[in-house]
C-alpha atoms as a PDB file:
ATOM      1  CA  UNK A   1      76.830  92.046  91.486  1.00  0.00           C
ATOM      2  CA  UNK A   2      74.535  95.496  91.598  1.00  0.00           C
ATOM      3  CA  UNK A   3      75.319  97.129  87.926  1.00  0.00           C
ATOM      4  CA  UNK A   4      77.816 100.293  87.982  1.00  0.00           C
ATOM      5  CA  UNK A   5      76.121 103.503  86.662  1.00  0.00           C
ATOM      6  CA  UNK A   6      78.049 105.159  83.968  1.00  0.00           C
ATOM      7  CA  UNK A   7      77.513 108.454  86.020  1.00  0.00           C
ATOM      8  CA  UNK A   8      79.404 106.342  88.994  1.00  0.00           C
ATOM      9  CA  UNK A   9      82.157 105.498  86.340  1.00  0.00           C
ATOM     10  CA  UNK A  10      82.290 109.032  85.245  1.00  0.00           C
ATOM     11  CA  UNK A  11      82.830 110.566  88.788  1.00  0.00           C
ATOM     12  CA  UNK A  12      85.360 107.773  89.062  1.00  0.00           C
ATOM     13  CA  UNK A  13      87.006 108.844  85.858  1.00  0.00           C
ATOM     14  CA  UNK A  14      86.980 112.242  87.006  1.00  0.00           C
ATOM     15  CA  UNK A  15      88.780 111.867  90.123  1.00  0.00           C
ATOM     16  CA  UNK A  16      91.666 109.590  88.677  1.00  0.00           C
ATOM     17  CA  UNK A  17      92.544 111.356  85.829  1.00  0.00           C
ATOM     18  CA  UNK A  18      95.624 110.696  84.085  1.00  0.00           C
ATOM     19  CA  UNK A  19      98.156 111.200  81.458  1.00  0.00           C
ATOM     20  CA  UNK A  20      96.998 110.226  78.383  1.00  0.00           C
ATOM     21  CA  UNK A  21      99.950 109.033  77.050  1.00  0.00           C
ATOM     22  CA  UNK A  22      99.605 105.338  78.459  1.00  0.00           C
ATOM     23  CA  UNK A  23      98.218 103.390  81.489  1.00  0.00           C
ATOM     24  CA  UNK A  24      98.683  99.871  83.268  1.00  0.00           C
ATOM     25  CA  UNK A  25      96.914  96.822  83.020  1.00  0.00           C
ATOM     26  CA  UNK A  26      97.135  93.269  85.298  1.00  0.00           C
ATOM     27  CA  UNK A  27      95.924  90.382  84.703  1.00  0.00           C
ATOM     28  CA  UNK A  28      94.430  87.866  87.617  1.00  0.00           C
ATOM     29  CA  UNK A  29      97.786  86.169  87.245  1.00  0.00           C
ATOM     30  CA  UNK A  30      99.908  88.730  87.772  1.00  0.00           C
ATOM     31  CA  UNK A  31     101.200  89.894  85.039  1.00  0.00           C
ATOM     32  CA  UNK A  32     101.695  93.575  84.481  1.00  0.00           C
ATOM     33  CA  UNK A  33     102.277  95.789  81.887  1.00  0.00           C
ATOM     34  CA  UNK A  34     102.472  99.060  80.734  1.00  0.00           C
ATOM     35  CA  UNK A  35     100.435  99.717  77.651  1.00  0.00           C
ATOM     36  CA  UNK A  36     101.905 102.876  75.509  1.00  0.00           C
ATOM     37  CA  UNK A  37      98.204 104.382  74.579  1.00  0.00           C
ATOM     38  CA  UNK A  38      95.872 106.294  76.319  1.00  0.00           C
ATOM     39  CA  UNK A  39      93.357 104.541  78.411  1.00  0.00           C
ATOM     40  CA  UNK A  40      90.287 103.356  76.089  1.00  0.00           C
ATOM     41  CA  UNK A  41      86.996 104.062  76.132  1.00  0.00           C
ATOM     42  CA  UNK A  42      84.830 102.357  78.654  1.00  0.00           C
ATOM     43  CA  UNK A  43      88.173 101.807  80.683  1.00  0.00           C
ATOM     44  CA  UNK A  44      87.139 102.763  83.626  1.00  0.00           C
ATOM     45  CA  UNK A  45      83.673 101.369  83.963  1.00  0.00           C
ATOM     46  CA  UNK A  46      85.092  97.913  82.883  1.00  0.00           C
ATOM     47  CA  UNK A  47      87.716  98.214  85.928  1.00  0.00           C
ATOM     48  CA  UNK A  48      84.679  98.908  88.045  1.00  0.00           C
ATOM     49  CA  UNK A  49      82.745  96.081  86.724  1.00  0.00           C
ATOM     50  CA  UNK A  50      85.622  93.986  86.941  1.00  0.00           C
ATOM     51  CA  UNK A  51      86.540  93.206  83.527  1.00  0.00           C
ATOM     52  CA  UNK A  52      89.946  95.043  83.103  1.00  0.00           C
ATOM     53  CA  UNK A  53      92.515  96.139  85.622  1.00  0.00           C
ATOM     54  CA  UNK A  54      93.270  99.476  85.213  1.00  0.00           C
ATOM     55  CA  UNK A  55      96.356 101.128  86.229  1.00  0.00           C
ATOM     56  CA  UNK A  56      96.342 105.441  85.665  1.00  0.00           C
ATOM     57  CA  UNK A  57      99.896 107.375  85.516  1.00  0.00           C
ATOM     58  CA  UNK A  58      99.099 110.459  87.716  1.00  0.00           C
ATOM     59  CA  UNK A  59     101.494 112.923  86.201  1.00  0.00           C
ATOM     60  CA  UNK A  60     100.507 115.056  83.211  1.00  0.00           C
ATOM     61  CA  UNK A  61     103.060 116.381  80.470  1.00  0.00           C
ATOM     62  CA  UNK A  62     102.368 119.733  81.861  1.00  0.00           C
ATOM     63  CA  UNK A  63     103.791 118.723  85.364  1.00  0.00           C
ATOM     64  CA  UNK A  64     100.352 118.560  87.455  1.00  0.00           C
ATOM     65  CA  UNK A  65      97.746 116.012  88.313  1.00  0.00           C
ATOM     66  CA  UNK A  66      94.742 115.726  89.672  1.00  0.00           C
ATOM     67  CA  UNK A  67      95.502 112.243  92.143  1.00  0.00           C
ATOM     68  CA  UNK A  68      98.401 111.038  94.354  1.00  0.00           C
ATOM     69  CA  UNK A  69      98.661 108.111  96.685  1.00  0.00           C
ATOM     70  CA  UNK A  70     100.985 107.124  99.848  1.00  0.00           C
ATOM     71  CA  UNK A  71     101.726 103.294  98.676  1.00  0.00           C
ATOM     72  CA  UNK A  72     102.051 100.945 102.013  1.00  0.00           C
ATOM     73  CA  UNK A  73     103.222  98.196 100.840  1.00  0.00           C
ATOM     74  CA  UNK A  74     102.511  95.073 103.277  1.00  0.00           C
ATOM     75  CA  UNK A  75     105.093  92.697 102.249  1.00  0.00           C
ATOM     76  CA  UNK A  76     107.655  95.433 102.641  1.00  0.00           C
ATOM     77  CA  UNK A  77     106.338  96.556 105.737  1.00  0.00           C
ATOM     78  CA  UNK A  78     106.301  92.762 106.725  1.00  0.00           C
ATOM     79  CA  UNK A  79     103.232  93.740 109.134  1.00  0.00           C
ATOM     80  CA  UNK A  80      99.604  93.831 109.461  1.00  0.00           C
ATOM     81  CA  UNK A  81      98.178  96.852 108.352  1.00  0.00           C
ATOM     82  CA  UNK A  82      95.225  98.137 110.362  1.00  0.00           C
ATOM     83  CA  UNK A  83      93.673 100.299 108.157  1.00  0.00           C
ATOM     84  CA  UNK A  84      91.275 101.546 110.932  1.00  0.00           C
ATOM     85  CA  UNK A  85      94.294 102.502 113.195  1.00  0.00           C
ATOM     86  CA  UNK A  86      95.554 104.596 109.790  1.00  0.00           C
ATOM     87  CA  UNK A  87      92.785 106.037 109.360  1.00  0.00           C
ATOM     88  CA  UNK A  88      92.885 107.067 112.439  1.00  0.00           C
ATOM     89  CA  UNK A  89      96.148 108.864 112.371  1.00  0.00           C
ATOM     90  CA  UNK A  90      94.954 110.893 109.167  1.00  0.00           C
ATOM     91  CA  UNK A  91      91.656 112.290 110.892  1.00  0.00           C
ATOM     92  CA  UNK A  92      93.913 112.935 114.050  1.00  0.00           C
ATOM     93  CA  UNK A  93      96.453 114.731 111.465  1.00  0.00           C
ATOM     94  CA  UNK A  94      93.594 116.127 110.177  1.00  0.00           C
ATOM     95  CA  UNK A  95      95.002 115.127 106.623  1.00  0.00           C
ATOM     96  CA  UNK A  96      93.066 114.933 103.113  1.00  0.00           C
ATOM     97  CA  UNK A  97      93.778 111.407 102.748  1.00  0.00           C
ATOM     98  CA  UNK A  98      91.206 108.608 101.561  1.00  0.00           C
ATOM     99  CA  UNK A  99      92.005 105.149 103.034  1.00  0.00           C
ATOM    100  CA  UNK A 100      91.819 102.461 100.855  1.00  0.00           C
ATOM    101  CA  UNK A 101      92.931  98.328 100.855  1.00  0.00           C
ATOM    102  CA  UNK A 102      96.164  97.729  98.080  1.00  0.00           C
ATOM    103  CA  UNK A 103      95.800  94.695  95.822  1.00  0.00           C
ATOM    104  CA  UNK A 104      98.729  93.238  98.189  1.00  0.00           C
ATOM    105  CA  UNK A 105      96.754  93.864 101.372  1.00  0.00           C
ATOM    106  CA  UNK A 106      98.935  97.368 102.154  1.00  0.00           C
ATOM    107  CA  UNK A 107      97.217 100.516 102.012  1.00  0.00           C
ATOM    108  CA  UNK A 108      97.020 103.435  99.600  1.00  0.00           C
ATOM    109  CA  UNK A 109      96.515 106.429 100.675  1.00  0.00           C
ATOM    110  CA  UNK A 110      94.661 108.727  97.902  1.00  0.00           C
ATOM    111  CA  UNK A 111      94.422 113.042  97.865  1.00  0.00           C
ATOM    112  CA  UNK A 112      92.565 114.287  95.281  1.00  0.00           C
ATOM    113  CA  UNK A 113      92.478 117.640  93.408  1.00  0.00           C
ATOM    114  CA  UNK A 114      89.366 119.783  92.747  1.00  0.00           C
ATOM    115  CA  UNK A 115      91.828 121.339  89.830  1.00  0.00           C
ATOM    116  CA  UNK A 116      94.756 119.997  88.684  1.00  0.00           C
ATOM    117  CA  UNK A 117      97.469 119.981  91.205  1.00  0.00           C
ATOM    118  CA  UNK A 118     101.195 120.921  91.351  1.00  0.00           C
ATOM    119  CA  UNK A 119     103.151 117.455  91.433  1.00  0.00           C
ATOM    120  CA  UNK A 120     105.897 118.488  92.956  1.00  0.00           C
ATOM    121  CA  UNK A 121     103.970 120.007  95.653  1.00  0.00           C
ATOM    122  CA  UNK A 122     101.828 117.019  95.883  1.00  0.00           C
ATOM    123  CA  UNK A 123     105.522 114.186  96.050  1.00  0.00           C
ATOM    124  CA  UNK A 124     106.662 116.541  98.975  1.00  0.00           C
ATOM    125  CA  UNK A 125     103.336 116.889 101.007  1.00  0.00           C
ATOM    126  CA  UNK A 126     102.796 112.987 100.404  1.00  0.00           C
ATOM    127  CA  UNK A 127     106.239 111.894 101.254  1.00  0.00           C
ATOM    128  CA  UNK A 128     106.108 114.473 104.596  1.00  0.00           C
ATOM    129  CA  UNK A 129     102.416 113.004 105.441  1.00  0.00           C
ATOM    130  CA  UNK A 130     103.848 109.510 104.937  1.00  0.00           C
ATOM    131  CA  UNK A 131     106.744 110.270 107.836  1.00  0.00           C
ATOM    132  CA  UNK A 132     103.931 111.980 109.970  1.00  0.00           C
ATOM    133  CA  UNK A 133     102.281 108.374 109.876  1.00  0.00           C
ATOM    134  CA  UNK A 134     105.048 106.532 110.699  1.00  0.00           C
ATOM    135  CA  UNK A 135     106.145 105.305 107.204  1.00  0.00           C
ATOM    136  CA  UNK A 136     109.313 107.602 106.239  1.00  0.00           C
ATOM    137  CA  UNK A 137     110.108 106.859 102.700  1.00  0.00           C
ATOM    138  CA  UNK A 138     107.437 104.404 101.422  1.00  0.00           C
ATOM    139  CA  UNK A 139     106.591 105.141  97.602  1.00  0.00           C
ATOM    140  CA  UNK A 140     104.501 107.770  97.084  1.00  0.00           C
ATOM    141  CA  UNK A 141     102.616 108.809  93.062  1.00  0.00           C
ATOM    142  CA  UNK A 142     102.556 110.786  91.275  1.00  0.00           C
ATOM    143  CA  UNK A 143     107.161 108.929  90.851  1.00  0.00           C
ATOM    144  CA  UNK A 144     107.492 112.195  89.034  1.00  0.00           C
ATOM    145  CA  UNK A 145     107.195 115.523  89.447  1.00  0.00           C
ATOM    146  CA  UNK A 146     107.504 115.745  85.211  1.00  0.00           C
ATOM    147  CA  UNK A 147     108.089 113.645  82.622  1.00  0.00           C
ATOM    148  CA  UNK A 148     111.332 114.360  80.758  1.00  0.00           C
ATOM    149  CA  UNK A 149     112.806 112.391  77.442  1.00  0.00           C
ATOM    150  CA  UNK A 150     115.938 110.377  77.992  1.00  0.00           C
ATOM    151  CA  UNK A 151     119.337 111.099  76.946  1.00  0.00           C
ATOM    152  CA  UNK A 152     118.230 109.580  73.325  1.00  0.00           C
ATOM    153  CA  UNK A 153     115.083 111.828  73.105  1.00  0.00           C
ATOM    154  CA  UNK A 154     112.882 108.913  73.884  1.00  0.00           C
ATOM    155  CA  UNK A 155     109.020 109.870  75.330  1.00  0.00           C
ATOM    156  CA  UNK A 156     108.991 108.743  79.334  1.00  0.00           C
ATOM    157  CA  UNK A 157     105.796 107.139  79.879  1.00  0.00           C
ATOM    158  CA  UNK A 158     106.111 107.784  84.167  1.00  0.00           C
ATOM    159  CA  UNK A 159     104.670 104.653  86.542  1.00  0.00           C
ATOM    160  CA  UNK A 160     101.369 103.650  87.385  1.00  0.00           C
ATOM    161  CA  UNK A 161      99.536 102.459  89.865  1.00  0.00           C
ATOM    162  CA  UNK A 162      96.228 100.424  89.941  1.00  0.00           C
ATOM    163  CA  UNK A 163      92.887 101.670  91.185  1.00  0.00           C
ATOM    164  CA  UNK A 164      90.496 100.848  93.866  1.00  0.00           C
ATOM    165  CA  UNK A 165      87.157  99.267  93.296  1.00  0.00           C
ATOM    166  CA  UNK A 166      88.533  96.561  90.609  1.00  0.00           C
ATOM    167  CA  UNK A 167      85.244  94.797  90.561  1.00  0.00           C
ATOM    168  CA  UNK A 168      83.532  97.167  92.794  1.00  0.00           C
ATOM    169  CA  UNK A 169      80.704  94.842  94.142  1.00  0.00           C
ATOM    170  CA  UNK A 170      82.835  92.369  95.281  1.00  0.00           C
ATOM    171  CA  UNK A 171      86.257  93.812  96.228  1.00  0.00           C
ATOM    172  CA  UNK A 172      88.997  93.806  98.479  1.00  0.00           C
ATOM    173  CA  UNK A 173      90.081  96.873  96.905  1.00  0.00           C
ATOM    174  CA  UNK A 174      87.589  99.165  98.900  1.00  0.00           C
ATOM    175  CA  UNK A 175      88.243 102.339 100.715  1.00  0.00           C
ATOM    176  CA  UNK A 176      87.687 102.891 104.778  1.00  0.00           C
ATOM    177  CA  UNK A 177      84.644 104.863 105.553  1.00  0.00           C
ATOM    178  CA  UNK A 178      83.772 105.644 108.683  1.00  0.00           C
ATOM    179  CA  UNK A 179      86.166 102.941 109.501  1.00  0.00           C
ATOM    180  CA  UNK A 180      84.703 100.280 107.679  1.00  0.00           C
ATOM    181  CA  UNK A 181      84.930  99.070 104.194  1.00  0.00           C
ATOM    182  CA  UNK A 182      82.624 101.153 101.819  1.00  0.00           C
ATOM    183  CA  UNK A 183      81.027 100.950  98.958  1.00  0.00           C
ATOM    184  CA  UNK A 184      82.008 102.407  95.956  1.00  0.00           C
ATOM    185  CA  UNK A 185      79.276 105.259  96.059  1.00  0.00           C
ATOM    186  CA  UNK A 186      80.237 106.352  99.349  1.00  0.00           C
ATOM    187  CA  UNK A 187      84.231 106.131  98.414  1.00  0.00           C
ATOM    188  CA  UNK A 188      82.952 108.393  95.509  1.00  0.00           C
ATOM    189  CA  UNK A 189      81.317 111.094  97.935  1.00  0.00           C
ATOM    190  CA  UNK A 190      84.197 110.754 100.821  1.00  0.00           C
ATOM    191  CA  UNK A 191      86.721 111.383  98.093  1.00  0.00           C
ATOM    192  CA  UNK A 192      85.173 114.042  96.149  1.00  0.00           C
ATOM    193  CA  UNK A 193      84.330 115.879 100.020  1.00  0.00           C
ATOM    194  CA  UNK A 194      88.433 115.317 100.591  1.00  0.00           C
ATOM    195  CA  UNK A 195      89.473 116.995  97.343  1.00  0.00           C
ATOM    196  CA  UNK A 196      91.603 119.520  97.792  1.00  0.00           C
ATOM    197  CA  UNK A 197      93.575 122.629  95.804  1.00  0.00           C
ATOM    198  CA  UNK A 198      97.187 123.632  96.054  1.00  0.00           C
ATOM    199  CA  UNK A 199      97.362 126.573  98.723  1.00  0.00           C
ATOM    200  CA  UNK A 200      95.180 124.282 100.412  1.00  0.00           C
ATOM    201  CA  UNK A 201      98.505 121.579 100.904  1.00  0.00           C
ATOM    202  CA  UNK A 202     101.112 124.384 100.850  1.00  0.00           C
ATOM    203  CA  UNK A 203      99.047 125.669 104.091  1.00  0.00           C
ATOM    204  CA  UNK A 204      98.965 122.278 105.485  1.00  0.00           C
ATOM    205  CA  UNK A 205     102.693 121.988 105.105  1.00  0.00           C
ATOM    206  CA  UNK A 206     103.324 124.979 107.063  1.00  0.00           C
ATOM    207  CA  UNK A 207     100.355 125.121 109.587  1.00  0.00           C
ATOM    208  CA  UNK A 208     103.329 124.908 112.205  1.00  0.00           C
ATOM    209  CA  UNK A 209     105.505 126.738 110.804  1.00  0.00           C
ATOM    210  CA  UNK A 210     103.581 130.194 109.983  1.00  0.00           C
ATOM    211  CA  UNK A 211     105.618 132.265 112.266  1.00  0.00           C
ATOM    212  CA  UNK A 212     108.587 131.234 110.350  1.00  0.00           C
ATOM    213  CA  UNK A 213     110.039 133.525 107.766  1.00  0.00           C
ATOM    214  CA  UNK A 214     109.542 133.137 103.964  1.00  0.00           C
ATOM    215  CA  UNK A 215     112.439 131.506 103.119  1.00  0.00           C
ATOM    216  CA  UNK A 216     112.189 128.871 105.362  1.00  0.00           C
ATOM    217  CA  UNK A 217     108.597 128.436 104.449  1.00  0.00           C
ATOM    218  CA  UNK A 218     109.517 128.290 100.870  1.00  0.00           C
ATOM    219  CA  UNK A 219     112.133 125.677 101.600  1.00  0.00           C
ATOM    220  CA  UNK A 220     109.530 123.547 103.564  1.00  0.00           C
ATOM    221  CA  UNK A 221     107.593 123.795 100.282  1.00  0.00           C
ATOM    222  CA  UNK A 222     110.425 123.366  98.098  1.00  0.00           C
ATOM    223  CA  UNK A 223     112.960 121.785  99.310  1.00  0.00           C
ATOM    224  CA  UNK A 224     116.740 122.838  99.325  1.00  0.00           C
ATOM    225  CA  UNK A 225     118.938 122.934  96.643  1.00  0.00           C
ATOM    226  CA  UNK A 226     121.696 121.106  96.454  1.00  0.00           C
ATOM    227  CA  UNK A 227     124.861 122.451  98.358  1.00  0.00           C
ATOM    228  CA  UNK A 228     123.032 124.410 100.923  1.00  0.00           C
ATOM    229  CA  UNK A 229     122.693 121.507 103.043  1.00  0.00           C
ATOM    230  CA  UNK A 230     124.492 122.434 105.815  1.00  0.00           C
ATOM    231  CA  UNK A 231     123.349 126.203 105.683  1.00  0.00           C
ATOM    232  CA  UNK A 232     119.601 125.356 105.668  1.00  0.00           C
ATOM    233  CA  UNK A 233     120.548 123.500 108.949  1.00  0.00           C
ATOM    234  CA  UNK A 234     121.800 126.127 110.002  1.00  0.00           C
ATOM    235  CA  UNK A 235     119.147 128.608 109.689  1.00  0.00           C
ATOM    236  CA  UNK A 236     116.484 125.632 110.734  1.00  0.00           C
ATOM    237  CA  UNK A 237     118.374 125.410 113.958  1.00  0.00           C
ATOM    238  CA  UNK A 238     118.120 129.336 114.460  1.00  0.00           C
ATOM    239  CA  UNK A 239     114.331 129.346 113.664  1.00  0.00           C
ATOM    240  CA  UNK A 240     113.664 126.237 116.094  1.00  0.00           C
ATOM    241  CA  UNK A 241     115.777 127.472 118.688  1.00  0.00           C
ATOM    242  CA  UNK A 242     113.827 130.555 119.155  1.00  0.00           C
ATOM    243  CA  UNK A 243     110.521 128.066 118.238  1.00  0.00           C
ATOM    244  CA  UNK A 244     111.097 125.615 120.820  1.00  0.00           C
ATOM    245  CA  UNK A 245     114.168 126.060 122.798  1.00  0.00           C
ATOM    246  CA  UNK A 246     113.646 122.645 125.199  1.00  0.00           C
ATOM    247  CA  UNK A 247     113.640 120.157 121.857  1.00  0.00           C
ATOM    248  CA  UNK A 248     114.937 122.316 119.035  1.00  0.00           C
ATOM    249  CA  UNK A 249     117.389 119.399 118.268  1.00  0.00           C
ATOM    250  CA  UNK A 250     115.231 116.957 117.667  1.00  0.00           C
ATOM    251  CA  UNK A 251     112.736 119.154 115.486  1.00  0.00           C
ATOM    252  CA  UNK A 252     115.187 120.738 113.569  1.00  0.00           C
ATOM    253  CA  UNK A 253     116.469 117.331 112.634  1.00  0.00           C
ATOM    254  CA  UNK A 254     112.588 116.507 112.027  1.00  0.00           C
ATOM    255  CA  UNK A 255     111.910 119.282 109.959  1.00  0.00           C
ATOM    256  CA  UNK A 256     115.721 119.078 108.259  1.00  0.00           C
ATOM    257  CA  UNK A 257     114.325 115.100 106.955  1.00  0.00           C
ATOM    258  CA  UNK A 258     111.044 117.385 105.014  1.00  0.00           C
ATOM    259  CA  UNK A 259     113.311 119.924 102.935  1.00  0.00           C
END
């Protein structure tokens, strides 16, 4: 197995930064668990080499991050997943999404920040990409948009989920380059070339919807609050109507599912 470079494990690090607070581990026989400390030194690289699954919690105290995934889960999706076909559909979407194989065989689907990232922003343009691809309410990280205490005051800790590249010369954990699996320097270069900022998603939200007005681009970003339900149909209708008067049904009822 070629050595990994502890300037590969740093770029690594970089991209899948996480909340400090705790991270995941799993063990070859399945067992997982949350460990209530921040990830140790040497974490990553011993992922990389194999050593140590590592699982990162994408959401920071401060209610960013700098990494969120689509999770396609195989044995929920009870399919094959092609993960040339997906990727695909997220160059034809012309999304900033890095393919890569799940431990179960699924697929996550990874968008990196080149700054920390709003997570709110980043759970509503993953969970609208992941109905664009034809997987409407799959799980999608960061599970929170902020970490709050419980009704006793107790920390929340927020969910992992495990990296690519667990043994990174021999995986099955590898991303899709160029439609094929590739190796961990060039998942390093496609990822960091994919990395995005946040008016860079809020413009992919509403690339076709930049005629509409503010408020209904706000609640694209947003969402609605709750009871205004059936007056933000109301208005979508209105704005799709005039938009696209021969299927204004069916995409207000499309664009009614995102807010």
């Amino acid at each position: 197995m070629p050595n990994v470079t502890e300037s590969s494990a740093s770029r690594f690090a970089d991209l899948f930064k996480g909340n400090d607070r705790s991270h995941g581990s799993w063990d070859p026989d399945g067992v997982n668990e949350t460990v209530k400390t921040s990830i140790p030194d040497g974490g990553y690289l011993r992922h990389l080499e194999g050593k140590t699954n590592l699982g990162v919690v994408p959401v920071m105290d401060d209610g960013t991050c700098w990494f969120g995934a689509i999770d396609i889960d195989a044995h929920e999706q009870d399919e094959y997943i092609d993960l040339g076909d997906l990727v695909g559909q997220v160059v034809a979407n012309r999304l900033p999404l890095v393919v890569c194989r799940s431990k179960s065989g699924g697929a996550h689907l990874y968008m990196f920040g080149k700054e920390p990232m709003n997570a709110h922003l980043v759970r509503r343009a993953l969970a609208t990409w992941a109905a664009d691809l034809g997987y409407r309410g799959v799980e999608v990280f960061p599970k929170q948009s902020e970490l709050k205490p419980d009704d006793q005051g107790d920390v929340a800790y927020g969910n992992w989920i495990n990296l690519p590249y667990f043994n990174s010369g021999d995986t099955n954990r590898y991303a899709m380059v160029m439609r094929r699996p590739g190796t961990l320097e060039e998942f390093l270069a496609d990822a960091e070339g994919h990395a995005v900022k946040d008016e860079q998603i809020r413009g992919l939200l509403i690339r076709d919807h930049k005629e509409a007005p503010p408020c209904l681009q706000t609640l694209i970003l947003d969402g609605a609050s709750p009871g205004h339900r059936n007056e933000v149909l109301f208005n979508l209708a209105i704005y799709m109507k005039r938009k696209s008067p021969n299927s204004f049904r069916a995409e207000t009822k499309n664009l009614a599912n995102q807010v």
